[in-house]
Protein backbone atom coordinates (compact mmCIF):
# COMPACT_ATOMS: atom_id res chain seq x y z
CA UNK A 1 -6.18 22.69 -22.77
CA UNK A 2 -4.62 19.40 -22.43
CA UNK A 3 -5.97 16.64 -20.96
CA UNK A 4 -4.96 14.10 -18.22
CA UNK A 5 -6.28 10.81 -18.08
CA UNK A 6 -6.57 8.33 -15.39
CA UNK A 7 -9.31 5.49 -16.34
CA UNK A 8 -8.15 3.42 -13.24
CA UNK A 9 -9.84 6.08 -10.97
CA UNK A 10 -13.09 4.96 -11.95
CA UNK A 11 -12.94 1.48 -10.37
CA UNK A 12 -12.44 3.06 -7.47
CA UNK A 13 -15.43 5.61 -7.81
CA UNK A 14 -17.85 3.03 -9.33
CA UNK A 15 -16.69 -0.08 -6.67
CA UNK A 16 -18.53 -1.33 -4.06
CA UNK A 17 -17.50 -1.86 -0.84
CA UNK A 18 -15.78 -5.23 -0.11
CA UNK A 19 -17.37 -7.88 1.65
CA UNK A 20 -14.45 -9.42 2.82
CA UNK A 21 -11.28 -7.66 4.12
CA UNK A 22 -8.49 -7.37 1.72
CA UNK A 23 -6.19 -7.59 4.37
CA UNK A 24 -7.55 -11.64 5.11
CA UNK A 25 -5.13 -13.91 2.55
CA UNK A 26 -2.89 -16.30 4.65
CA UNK A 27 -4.86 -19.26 3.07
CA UNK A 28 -5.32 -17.51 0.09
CA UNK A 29 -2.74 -19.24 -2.60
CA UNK A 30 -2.18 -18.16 -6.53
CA UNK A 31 -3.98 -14.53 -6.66
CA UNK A 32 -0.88 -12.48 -5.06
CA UNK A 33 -0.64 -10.76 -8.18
CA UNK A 34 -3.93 -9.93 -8.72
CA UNK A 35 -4.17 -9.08 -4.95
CA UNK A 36 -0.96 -6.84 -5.80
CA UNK A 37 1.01 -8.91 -2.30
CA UNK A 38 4.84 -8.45 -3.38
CA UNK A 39 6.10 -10.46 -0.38
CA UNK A 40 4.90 -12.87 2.16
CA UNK A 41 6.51 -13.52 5.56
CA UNK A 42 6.10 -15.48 8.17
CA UNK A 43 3.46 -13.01 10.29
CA UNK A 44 2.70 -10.62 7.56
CA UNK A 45 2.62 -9.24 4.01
CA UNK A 46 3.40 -6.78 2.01
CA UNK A 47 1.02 -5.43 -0.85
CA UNK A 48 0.46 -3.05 -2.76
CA UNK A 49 -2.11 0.07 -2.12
CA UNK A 50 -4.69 -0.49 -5.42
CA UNK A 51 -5.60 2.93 -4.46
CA UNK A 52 -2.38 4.84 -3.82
CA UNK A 53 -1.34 8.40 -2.65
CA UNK A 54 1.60 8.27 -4.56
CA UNK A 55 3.72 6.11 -6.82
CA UNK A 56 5.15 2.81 -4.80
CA UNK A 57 2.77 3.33 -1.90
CA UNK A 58 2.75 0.17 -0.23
CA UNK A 59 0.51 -1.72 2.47
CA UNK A 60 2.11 -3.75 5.57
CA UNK A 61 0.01 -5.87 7.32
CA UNK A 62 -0.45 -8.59 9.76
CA UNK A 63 -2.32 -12.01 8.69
CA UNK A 64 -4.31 -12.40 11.69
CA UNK A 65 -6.90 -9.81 11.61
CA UNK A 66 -7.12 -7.90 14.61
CA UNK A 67 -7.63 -3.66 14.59
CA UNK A 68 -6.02 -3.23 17.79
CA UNK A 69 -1.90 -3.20 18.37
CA UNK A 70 -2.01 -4.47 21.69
CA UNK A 71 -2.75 -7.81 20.07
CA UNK A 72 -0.45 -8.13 18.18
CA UNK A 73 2.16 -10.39 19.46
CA UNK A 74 6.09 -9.61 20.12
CA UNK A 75 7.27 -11.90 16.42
CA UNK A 76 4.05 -10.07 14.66
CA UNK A 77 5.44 -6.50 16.12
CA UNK A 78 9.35 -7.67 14.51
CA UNK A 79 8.15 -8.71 11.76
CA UNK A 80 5.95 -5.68 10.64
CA UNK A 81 8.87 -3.61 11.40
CA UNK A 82 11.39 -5.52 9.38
CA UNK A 83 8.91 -5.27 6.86
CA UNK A 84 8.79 -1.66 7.08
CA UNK A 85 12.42 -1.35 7.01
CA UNK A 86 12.87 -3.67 4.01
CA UNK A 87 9.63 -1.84 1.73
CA UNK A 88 11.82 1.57 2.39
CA UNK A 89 15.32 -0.19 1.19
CA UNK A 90 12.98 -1.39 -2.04
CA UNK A 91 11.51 1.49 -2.40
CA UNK A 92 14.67 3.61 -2.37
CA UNK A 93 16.51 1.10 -4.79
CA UNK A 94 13.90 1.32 -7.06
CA UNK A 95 12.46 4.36 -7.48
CA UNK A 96 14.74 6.34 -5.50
CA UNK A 97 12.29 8.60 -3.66
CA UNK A 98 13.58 11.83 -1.49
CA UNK A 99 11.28 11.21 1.59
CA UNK A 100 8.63 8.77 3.13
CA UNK A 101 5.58 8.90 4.93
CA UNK A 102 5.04 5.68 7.01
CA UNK A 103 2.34 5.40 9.69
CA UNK A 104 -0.81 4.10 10.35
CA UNK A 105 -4.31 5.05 10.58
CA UNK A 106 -6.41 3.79 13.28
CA UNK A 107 -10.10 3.62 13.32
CA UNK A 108 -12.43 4.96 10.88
CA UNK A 109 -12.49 8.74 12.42
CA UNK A 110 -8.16 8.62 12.07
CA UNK A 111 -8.94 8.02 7.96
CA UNK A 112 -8.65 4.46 8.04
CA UNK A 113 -10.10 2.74 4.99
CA UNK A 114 -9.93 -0.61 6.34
CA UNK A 115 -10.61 0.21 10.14
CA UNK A 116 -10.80 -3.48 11.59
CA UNK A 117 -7.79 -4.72 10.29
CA UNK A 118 -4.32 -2.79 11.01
CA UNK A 119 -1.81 -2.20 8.24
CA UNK A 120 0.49 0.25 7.64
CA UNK A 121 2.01 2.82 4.89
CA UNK A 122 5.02 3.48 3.64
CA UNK A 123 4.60 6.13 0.61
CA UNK A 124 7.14 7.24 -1.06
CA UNK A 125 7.60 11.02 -1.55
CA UNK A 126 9.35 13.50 -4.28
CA UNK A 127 9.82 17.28 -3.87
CA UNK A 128 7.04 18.74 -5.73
CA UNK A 129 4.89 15.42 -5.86
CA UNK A 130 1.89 17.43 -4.80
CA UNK A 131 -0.57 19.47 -7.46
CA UNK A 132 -3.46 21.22 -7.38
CA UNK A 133 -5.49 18.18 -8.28
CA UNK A 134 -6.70 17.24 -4.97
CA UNK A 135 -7.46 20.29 -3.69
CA UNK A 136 -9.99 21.40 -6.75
CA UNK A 137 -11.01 18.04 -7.48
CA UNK A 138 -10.64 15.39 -4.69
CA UNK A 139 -8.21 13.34 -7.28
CA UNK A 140 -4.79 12.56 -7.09
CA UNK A 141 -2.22 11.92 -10.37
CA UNK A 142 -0.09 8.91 -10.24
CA UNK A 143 2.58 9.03 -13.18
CA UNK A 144 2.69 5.33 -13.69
CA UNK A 145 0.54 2.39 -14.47
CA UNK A 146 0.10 0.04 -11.41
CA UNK A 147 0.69 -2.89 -13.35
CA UNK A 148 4.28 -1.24 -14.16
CA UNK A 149 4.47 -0.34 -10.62
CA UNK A 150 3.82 -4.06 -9.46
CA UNK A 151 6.94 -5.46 -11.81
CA UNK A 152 9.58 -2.83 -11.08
CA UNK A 153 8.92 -3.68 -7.06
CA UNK A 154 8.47 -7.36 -7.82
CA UNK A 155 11.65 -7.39 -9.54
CA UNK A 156 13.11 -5.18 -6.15
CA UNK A 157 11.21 -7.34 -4.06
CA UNK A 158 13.40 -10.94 -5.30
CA UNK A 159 16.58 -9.17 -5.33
CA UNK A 160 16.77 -8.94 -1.61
C-alpha cells in the first residue's frame, strides 16, 4: 500500500478558531507573506486560501469588513471584479488550469467559513482533479506545497 502524506492538514484539524478575522489587514504592514496576500489594491486584496480546494485557490476580498454586498460600494464592486478577472489571467499563466470555479458563499448555512466578512473564490480546476479522498475520508490532496504555491503566483502576481 503506498502512502500519501499531507502534514499541513493537521494545522487545520488541530487549530483553533481565530479570534480575529483573517479577512481584517488594511493596517496590517510586513506579514503579507505569512498572511499568504499576493496583491493589494486600492479596495481589496487578494490572498491565498491556507486551506484550499485545489491547487492556486485564491481568496478576493474587500478591506472594509462588511458580510453583506449591498454595502459594498460601486469602486469596492470594480475593484473585486478586476480582481477576479486578473487572479483568473494569473492563474491561467501560471498553472494553466482547464476550468474555474469562482463564487461566493454567503452566510454560515451557504458553507461560508468566514460568514461576516465577504470574499470570494476563484479555484482553479483540472479534468480529473477530483479522487476518492473526500468522499471516504473528508480530506482533500493538493499536489504542491503552499509555500511553492505562494512563489510561482507571487512571481505571476509582479509580472502583470
Amino acid at each position: 500500500m503506498k502512502q500519501l502524506w499531507a502534514p499541513w492538514r493537521m494545522t487545520y484539524i488541530e487549530e483553533p478558531e481565530a479570534d480575529e478575522c483573517i479577512f481584517c489587514v488594511k493596517e496590517i504592514e510586513g506579514e503579507d507573506h505569512q498572511r499568504l496576500i499576493l496583491k493589494r489594491g486600492t479596495e481589496s486584496f487578494i490572498m491565498m486560501n491556507k486551506f484550499p480546494y485545489s491547487n492556486g485557490h485564491l481568496l478576493i476580498a474587500p478591506y472594509r469588513h462588511t458580510a453583506d454586498m449591498n454595502d459594498l460600494s460601486d469602486s469596492e464592486r470594480l475593484e473585486i471584479f478586476q480582481q477576479l478577472v486578473l487572479c483568473q489571467y494569473v492563474l491561467k499563466n501560471v498553472f494553466h488550469p482547464e476550468g474555474f470555479n469562482i463564487g461566493m458563499n454567503l452566510g454560515k448555512v451557504a458553507g461560508a467559513g468566514v460568514a461576516e466578512h465577504l470574499h470570494f473564490h476563484v479555484v482553479p480546476r483540472w479534468n480529473g482533479d477530483t479522487n476518492f479522498m473526500p468522499v471516504f475520508s473528508d480530506v482533500r490532496v493538493i499536489p504542491q506545497h503552499l509555500e511553492t504555491t505562494f512563489q510561482k503566483l507571487a512571481d505571476g502576481f509582479s509580472a502583470v
